[in-house]
PDB file of N, CA and C in Angstrom:
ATOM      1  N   UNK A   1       0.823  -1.200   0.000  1.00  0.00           N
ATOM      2  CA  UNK A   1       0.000   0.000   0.000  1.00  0.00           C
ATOM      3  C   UNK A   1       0.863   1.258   0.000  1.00  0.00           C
ATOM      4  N   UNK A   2       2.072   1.159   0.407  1.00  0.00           N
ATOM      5  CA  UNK A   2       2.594   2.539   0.940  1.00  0.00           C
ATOM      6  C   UNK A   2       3.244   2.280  -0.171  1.00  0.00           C
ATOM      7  N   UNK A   3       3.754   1.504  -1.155  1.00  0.00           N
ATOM      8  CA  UNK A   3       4.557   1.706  -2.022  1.00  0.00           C
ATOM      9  C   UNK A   3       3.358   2.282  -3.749  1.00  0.00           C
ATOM     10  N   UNK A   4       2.525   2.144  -3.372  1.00  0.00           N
ATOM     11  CA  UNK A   4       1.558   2.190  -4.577  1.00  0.00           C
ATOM     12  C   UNK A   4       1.619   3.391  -4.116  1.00  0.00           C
ATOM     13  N   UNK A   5       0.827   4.358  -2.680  1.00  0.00           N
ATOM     14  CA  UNK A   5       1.093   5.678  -2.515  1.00  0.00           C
ATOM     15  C   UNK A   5       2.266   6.564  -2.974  1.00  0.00           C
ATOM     16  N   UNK A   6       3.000   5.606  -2.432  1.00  0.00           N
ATOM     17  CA  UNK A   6       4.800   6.642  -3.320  1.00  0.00           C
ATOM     18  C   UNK A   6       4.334   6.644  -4.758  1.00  0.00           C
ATOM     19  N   UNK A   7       4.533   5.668  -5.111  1.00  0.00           N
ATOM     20  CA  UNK A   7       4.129   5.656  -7.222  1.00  0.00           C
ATOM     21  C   UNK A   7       3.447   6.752  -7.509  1.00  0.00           C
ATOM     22  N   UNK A   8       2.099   6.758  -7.168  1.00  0.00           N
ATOM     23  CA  UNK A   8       0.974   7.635  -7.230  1.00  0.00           C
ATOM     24  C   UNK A   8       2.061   9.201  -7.021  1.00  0.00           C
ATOM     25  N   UNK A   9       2.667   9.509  -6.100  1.00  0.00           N
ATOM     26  CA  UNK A   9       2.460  10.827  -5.464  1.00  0.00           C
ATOM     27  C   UNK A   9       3.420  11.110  -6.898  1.00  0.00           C
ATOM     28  N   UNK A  10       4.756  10.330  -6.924  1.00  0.00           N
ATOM     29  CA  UNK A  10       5.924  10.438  -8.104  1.00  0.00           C
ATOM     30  C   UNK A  10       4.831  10.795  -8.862  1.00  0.00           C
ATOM     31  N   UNK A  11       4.399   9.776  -9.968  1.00  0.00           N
ATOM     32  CA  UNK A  11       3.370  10.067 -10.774  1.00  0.00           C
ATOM     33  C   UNK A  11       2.694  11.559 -11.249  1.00  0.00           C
ATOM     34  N   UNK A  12       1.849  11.853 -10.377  1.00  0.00           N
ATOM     35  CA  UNK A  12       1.450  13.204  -9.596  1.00  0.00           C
ATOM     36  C   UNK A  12       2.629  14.625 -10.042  1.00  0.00           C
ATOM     37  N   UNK A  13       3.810  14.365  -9.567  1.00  0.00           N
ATOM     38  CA  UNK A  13       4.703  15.212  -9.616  1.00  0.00           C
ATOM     39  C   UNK A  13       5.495  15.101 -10.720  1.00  0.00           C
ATOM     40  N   UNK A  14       5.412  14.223 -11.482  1.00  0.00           N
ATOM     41  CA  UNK A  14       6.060  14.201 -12.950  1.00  0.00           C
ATOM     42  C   UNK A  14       5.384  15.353 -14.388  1.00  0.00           C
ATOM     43  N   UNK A  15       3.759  14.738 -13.714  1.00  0.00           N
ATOM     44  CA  UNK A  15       2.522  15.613 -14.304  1.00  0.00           C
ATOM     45  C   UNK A  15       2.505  16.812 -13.977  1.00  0.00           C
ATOM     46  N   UNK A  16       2.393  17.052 -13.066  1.00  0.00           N
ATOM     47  CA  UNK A  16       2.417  18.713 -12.652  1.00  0.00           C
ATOM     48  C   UNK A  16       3.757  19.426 -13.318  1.00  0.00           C
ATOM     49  N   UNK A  17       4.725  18.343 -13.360  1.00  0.00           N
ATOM     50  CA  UNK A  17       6.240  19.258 -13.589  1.00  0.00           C
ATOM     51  C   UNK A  17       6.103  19.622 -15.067  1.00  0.00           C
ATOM     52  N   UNK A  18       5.503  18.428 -15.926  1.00  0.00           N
ATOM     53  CA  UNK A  18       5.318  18.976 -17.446  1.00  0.00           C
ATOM     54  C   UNK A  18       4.463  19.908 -17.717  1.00  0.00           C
ATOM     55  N   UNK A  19       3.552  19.791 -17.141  1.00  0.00           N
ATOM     56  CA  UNK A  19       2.478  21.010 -17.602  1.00  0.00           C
ATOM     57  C   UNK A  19       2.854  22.072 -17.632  1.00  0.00           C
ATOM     58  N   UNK A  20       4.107  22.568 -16.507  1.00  0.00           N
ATOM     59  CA  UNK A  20       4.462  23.503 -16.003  1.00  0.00           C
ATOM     60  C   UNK A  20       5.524  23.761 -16.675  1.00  0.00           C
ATOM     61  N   UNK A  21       6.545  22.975 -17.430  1.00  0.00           N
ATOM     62  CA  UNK A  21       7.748  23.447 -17.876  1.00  0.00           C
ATOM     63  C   UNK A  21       7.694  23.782 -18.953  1.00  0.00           C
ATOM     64  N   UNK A  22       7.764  24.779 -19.162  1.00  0.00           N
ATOM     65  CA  UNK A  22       8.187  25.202 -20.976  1.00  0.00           C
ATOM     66  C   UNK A  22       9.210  25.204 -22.212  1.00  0.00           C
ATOM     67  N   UNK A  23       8.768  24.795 -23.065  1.00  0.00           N
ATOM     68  CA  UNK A  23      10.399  24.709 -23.918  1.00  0.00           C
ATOM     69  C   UNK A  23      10.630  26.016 -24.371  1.00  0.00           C
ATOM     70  N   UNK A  24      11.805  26.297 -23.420  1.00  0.00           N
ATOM     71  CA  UNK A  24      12.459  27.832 -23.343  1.00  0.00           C
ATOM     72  C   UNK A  24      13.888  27.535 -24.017  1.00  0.00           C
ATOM     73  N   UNK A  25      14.067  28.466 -25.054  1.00  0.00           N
ATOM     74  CA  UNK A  25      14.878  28.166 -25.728  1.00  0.00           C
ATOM     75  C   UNK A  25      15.710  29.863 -25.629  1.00  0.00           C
ATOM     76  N   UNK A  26      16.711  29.756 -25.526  1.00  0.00           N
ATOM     77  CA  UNK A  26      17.897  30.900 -25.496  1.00  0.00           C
ATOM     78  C   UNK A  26      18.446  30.711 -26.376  1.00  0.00           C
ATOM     79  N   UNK A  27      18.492  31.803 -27.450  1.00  0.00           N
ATOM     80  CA  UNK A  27      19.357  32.715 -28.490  1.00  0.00           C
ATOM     81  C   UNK A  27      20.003  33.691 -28.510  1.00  0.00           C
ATOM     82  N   UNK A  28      20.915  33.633 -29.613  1.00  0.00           N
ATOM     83  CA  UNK A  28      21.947  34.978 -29.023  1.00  0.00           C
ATOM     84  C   UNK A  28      22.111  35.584 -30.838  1.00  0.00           C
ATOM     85  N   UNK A  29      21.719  36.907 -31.263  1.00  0.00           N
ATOM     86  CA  UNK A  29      22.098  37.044 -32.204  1.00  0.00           C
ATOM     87  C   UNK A  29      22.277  38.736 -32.435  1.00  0.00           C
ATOM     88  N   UNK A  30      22.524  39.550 -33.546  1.00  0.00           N
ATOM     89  CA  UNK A  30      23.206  40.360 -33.541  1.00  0.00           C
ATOM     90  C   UNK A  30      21.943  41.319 -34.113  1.00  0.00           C
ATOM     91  N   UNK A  31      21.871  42.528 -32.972  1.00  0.00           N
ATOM     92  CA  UNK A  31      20.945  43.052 -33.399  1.00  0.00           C
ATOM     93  C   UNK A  31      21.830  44.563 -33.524  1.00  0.00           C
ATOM     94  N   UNK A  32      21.796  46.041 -34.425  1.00  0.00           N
ATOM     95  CA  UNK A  32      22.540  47.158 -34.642  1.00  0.00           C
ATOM     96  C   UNK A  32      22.240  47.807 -33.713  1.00  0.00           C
ATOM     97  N   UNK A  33      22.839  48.765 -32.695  1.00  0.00           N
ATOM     98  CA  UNK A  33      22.635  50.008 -32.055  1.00  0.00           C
ATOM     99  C   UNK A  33      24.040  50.141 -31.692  1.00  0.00           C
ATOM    100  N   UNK A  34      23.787  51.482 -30.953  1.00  0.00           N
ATOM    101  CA  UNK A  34      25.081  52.139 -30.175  1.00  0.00           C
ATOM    102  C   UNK A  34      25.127  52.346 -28.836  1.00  0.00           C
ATOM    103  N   UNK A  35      23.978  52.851 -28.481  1.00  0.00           N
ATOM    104  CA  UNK A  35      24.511  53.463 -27.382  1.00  0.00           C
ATOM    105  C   UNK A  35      23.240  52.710 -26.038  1.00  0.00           C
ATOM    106  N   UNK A  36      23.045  53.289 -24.889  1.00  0.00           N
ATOM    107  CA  UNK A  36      22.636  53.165 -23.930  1.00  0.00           C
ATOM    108  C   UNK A  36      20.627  52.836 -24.199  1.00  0.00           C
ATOM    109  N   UNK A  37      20.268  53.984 -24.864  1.00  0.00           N
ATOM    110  CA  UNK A  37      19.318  54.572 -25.388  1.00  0.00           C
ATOM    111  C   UNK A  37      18.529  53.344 -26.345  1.00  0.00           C
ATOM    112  N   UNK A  38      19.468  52.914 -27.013  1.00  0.00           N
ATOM    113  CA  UNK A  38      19.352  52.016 -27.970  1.00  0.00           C
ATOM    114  C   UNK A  38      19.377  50.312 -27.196  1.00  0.00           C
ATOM    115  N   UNK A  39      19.683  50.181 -26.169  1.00  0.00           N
ATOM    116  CA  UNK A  39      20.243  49.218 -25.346  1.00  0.00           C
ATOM    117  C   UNK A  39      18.528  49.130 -24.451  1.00  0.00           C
ATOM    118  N   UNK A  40      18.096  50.188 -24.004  1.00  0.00           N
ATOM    119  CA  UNK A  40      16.880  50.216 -23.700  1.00  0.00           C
ATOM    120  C   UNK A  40      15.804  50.124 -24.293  1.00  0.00           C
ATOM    121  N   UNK A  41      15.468  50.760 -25.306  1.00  0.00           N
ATOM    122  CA  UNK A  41      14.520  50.547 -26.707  1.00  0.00           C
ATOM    123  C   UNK A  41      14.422  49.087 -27.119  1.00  0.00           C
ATOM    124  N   UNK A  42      15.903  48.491 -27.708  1.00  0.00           N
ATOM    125  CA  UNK A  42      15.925  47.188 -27.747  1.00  0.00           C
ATOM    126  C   UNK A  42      14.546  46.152 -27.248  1.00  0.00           C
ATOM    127  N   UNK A  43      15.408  46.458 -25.905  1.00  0.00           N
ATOM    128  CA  UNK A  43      15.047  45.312 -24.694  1.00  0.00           C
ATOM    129  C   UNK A  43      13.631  45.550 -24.645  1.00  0.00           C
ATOM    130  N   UNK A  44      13.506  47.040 -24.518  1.00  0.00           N
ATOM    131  CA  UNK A  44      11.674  47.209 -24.234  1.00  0.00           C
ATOM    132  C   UNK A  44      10.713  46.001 -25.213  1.00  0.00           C
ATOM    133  N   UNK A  45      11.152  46.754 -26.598  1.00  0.00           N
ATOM    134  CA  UNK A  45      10.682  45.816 -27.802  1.00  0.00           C
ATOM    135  C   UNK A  45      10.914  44.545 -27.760  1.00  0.00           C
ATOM    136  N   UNK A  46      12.019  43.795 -27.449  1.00  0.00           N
ATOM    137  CA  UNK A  46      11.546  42.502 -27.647  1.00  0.00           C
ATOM    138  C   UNK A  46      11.084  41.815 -26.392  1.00  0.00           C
ATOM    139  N   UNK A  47      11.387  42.543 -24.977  1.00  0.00           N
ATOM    140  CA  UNK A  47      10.495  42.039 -23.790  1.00  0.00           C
ATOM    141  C   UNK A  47       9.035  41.980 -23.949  1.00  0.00           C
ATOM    142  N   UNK A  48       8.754  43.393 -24.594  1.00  0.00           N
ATOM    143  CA  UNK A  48       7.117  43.148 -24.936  1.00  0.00           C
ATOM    144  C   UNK A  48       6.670  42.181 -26.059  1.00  0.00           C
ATOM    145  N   UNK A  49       7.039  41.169 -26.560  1.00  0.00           N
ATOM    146  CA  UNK A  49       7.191  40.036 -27.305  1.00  0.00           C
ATOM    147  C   UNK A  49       6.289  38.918 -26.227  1.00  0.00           C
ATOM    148  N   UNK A  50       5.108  38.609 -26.569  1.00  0.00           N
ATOM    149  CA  UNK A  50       4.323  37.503 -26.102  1.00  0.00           C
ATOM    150  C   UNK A  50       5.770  36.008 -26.061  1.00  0.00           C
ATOM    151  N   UNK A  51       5.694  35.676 -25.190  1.00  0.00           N
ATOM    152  CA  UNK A  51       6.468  34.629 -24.670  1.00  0.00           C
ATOM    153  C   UNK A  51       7.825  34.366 -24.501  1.00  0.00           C
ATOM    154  N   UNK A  52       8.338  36.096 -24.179  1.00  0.00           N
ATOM    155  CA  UNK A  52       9.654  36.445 -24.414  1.00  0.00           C
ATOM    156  C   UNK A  52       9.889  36.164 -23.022  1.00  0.00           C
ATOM    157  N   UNK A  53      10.873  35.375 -21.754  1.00  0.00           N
ATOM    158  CA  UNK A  53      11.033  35.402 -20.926  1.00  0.00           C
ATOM    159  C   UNK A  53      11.865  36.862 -20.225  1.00  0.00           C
ATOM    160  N   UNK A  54      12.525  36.589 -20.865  1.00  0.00           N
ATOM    161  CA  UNK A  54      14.161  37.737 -20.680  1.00  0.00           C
ATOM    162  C   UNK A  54      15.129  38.179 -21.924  1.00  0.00           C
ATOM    163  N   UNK A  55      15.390  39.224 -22.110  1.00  0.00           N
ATOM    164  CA  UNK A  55      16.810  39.707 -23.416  1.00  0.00           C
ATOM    165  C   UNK A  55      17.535  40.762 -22.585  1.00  0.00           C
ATOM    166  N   UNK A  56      18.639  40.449 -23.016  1.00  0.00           N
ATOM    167  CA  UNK A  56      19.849  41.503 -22.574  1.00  0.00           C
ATOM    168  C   UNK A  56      20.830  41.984 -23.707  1.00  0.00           C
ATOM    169  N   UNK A  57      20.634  43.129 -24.495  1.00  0.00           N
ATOM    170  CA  UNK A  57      21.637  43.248 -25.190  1.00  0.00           C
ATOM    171  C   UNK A  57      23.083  44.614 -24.861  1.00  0.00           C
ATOM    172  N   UNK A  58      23.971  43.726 -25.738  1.00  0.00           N
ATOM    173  CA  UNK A  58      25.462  44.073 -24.880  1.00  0.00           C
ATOM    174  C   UNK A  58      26.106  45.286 -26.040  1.00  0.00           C
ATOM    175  N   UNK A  59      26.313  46.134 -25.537  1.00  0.00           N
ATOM    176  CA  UNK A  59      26.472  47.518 -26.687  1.00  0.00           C
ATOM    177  C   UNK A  59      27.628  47.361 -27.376  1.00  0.00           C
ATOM    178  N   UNK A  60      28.558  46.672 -27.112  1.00  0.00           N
ATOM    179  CA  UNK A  60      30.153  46.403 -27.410  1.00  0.00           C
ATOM    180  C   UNK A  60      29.645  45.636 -28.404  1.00  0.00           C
ATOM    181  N   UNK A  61      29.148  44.209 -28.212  1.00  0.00           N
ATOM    182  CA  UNK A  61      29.092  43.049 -29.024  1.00  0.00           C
ATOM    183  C   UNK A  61      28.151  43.127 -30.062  1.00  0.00           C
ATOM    184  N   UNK A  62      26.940  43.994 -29.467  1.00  0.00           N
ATOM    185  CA  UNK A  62      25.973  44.703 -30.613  1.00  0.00           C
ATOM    186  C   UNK A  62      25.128  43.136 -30.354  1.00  0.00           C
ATOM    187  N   UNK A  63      24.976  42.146 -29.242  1.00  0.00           N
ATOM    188  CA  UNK A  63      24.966  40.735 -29.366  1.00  0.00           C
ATOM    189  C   UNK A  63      23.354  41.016 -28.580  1.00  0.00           C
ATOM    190  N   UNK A  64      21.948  40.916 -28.925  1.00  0.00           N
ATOM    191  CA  UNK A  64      20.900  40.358 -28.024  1.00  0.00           C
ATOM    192  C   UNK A  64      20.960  38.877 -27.478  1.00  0.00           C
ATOM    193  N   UNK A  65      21.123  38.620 -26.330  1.00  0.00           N
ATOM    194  CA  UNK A  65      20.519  37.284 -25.718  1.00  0.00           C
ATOM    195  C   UNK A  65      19.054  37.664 -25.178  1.00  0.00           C
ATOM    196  N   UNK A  66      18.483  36.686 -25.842  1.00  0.00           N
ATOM    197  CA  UNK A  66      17.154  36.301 -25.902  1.00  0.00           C
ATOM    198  C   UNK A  66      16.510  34.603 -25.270  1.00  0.00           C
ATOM    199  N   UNK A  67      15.755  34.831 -23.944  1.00  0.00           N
ATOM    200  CA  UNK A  67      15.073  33.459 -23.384  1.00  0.00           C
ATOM    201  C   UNK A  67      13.561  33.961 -24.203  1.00  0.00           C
ATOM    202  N   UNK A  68      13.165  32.868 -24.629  1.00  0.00           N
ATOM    203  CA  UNK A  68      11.647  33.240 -24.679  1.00  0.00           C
ATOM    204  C   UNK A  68      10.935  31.429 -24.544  1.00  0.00           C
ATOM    205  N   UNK A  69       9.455  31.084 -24.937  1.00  0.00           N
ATOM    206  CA  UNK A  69       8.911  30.177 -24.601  1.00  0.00           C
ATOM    207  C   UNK A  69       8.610  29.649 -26.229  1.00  0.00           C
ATOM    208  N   UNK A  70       9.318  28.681 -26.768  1.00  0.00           N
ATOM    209  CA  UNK A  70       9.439  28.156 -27.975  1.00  0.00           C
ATOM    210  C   UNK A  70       8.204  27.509 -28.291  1.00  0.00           C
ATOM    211  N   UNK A  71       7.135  27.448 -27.514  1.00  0.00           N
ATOM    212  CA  UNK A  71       6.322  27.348 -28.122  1.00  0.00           C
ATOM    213  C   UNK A  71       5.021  28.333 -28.120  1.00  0.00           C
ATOM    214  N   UNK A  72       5.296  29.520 -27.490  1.00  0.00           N
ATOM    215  CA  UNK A  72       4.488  30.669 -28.085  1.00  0.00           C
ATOM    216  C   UNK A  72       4.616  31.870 -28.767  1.00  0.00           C
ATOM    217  N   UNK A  73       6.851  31.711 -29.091  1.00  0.00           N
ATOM    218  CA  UNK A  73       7.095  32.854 -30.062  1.00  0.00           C
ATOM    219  C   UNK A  73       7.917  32.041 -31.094  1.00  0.00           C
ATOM    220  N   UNK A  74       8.126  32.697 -31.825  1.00  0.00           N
ATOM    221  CA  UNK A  74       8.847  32.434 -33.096  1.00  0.00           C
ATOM    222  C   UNK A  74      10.209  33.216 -32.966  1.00  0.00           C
ATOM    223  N   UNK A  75      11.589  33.028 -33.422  1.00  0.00           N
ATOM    224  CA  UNK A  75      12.753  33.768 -33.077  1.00  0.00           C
ATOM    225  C   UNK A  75      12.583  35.044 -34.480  1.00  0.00           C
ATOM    226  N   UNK A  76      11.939  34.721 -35.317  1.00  0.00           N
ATOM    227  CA  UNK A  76      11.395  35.858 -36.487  1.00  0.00           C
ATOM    228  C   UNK A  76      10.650  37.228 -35.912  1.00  0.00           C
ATOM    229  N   UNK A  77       9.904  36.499 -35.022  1.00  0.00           N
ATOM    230  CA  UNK A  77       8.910  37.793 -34.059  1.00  0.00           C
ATOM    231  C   UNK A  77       9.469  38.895 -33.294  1.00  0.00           C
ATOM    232  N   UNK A  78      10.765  37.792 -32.700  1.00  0.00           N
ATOM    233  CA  UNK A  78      11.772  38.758 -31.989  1.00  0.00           C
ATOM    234  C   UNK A  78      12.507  39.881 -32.990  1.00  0.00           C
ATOM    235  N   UNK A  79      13.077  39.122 -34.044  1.00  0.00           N
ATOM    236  CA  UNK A  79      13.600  39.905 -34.897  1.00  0.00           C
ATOM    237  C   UNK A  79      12.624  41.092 -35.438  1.00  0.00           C
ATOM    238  N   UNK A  80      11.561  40.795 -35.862  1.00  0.00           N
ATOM    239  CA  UNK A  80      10.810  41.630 -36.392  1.00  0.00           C
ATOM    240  C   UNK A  80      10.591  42.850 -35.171  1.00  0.00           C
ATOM    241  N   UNK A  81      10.228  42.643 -33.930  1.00  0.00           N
ATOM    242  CA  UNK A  81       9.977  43.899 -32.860  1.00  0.00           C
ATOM    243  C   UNK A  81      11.025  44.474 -32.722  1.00  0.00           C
ATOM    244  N   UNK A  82      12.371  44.097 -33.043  1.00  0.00           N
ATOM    245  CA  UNK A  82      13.654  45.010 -32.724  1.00  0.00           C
ATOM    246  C   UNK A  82      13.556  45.905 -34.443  1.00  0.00           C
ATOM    247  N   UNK A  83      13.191  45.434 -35.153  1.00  0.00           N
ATOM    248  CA  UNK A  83      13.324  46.367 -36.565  1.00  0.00           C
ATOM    249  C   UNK A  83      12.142  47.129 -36.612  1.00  0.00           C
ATOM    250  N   UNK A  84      11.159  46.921 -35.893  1.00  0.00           N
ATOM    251  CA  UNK A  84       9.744  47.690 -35.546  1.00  0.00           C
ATOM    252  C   UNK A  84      10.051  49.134 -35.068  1.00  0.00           C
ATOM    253  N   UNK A  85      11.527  48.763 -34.197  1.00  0.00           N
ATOM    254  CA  UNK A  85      11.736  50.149 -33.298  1.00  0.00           C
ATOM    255  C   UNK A  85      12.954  50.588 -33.907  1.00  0.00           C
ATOM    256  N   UNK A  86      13.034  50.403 -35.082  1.00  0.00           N
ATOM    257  CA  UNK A  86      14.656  51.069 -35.446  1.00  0.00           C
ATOM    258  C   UNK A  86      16.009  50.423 -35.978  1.00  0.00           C
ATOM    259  N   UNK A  87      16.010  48.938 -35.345  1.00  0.00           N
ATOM    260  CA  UNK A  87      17.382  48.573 -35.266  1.00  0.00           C
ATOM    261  C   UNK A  87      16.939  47.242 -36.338  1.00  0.00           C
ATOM    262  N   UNK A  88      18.267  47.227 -36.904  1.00  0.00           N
ATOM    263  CA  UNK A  88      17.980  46.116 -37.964  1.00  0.00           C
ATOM    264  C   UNK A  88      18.999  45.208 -37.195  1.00  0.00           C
ATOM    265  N   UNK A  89      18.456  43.918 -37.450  1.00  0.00           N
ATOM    266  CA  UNK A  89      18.752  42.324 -37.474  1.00  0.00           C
ATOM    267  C   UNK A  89      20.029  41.484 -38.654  1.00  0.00           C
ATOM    268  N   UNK A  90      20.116  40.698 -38.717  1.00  0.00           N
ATOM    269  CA  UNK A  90      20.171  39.894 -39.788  1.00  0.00           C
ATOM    270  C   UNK A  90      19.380  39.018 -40.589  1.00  0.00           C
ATOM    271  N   UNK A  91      17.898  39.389 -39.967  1.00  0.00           N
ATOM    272  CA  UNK A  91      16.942  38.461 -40.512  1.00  0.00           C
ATOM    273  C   UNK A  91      16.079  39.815 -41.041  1.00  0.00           C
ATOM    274  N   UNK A  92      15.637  40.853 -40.060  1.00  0.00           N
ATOM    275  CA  UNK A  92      15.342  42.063 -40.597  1.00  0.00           C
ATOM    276  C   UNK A  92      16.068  43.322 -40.449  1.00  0.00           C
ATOM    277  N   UNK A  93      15.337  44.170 -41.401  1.00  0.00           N
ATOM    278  CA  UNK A  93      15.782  45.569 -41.547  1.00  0.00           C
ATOM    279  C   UNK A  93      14.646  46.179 -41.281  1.00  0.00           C
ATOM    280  N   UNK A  94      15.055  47.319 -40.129  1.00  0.00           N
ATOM    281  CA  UNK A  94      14.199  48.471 -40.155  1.00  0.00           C
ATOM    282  C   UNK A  94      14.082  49.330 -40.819  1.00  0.00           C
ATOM    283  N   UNK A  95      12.567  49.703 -40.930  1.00  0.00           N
ATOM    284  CA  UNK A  95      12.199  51.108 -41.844  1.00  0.00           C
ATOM    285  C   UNK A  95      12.923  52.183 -41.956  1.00  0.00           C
ATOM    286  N   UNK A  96      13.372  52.834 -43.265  1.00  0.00           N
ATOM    287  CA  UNK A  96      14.129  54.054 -43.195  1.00  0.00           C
ATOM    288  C   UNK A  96      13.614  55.053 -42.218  1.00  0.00           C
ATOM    289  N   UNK A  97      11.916  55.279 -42.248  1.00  0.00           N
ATOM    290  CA  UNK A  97      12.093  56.227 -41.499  1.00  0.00           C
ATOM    291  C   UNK A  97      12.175  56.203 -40.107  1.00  0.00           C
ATOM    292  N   UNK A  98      11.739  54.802 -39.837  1.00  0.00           N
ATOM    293  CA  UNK A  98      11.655  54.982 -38.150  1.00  0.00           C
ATOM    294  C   UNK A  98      13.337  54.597 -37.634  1.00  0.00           C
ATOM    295  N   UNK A  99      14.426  54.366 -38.967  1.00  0.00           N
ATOM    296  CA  UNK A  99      15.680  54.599 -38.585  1.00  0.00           C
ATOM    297  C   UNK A  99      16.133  55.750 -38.203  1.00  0.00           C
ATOM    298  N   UNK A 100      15.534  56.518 -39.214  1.00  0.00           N
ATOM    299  CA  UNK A 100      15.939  58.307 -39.351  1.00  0.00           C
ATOM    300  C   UNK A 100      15.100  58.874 -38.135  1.00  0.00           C
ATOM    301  N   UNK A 101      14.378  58.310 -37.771  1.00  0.00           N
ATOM    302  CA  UNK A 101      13.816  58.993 -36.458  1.00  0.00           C
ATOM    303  C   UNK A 101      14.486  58.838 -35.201  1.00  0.00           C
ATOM    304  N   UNK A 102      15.739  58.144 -35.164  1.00  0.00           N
ATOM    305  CA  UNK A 102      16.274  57.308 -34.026  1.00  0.00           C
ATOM    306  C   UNK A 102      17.311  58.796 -33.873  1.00  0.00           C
ATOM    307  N   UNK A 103      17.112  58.784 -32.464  1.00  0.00           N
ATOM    308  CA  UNK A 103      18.144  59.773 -31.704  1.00  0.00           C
ATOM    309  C   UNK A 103      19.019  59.576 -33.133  1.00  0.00           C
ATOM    310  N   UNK A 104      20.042  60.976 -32.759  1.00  0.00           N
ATOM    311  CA  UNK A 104      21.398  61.357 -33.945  1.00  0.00           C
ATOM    312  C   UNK A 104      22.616  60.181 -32.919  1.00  0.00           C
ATOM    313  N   UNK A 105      22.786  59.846 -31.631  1.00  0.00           N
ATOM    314  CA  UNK A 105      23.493  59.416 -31.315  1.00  0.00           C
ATOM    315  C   UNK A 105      23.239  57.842 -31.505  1.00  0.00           C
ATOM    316  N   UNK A 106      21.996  57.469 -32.040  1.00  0.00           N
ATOM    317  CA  UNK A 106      21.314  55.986 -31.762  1.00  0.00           C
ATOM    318  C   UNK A 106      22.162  55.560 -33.433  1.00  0.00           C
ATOM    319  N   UNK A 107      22.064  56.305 -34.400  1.00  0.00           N
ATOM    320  CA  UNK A 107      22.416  56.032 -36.497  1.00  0.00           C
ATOM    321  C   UNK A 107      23.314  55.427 -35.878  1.00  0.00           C
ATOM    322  N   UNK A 108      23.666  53.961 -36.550  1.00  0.00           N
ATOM    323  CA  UNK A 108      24.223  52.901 -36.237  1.00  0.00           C
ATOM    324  C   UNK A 108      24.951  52.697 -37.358  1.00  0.00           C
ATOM    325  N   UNK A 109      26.235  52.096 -38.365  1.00  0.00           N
ATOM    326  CA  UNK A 109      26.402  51.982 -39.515  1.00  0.00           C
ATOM    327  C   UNK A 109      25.734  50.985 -39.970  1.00  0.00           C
ATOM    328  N   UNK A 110      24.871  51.265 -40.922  1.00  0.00           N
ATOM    329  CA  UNK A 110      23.510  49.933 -40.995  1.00  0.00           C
ATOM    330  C   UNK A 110      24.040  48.748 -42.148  1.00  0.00           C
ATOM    331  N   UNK A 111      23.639  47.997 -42.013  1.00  0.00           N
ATOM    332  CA  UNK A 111      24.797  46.637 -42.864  1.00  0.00           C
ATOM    333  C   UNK A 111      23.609  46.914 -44.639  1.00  0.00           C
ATOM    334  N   UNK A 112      24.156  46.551 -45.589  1.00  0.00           N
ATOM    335  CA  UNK A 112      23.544  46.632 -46.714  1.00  0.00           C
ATOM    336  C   UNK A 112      22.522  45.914 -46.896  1.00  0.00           C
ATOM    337  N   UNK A 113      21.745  46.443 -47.390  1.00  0.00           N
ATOM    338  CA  UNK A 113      20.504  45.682 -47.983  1.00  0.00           C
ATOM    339  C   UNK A 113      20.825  44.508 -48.640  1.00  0.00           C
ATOM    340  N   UNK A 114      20.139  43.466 -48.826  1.00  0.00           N
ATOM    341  CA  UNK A 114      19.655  42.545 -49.854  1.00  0.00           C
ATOM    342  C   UNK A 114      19.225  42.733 -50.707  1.00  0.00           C
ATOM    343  N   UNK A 115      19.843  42.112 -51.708  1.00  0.00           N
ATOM    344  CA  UNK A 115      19.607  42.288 -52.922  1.00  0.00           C
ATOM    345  C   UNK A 115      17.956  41.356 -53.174  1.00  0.00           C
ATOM    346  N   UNK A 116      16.928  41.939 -53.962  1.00  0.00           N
ATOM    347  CA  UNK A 116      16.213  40.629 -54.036  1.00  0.00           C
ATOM    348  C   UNK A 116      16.197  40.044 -55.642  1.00  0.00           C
ATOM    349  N   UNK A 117      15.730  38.850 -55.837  1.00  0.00           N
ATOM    350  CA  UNK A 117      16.123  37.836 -56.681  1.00  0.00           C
ATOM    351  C   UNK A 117      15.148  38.393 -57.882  1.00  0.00           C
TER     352      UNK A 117
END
């Protein structure tokens, strides 16, 4: 009896642990800015990202680390909210103008367009 209770409770706590754990997946990729300003904007934008856990980006490395919940964002979504506010990606580019709207200290040297096919 007491060993069927243990089973059960294990059991119990295996279930609860999946329901609960999420496949959180951490990325690290290269998003443009300069300065402080830009370091904040960033983060705002892709924190406000539905299933974004945490991002920290590093002004030297120009590098976002990104936790989010892999199965309610896409790593495209992220990219897309950082080019929403200015800063281009390697997957996207932000709008000229909401580049040209970026503080004079935020103009980043912006990497070239793509060519399209």
């Amino acid at each position: 009896m007491k060993t069927k209770k243990m089973i059960l409770l294990i059991g119990i706590l295996i279930a609860t642990t999946s329901l609960f754990a999420q496949n959180k997946k951490t990325e690290e990729f290269k998003v443009y800015g300069k300065c402080g300003m830009c370091e904040t904007r960033i983060e705002k934008a892709v924190d406000a990202v539905p299933g974004v856990v945490s991002s920290a980006w590093e002004q030297k490395t120009q590098m976002l680390t990104v936790t989010y919940k892999g199965k309610k964002v896409q790593a495209i979504a992220i990219h897309k909210a950082a080019a929403k506010v200015g800063h281009d990606t390697d997957l996207e580019r932000a709008d000229d103008k909401v580049y040209d709207a970026l503080h004079a200290c935020c103009h980043y040297d912006r990497p070239e367009k793509k060519k399209s096919i």
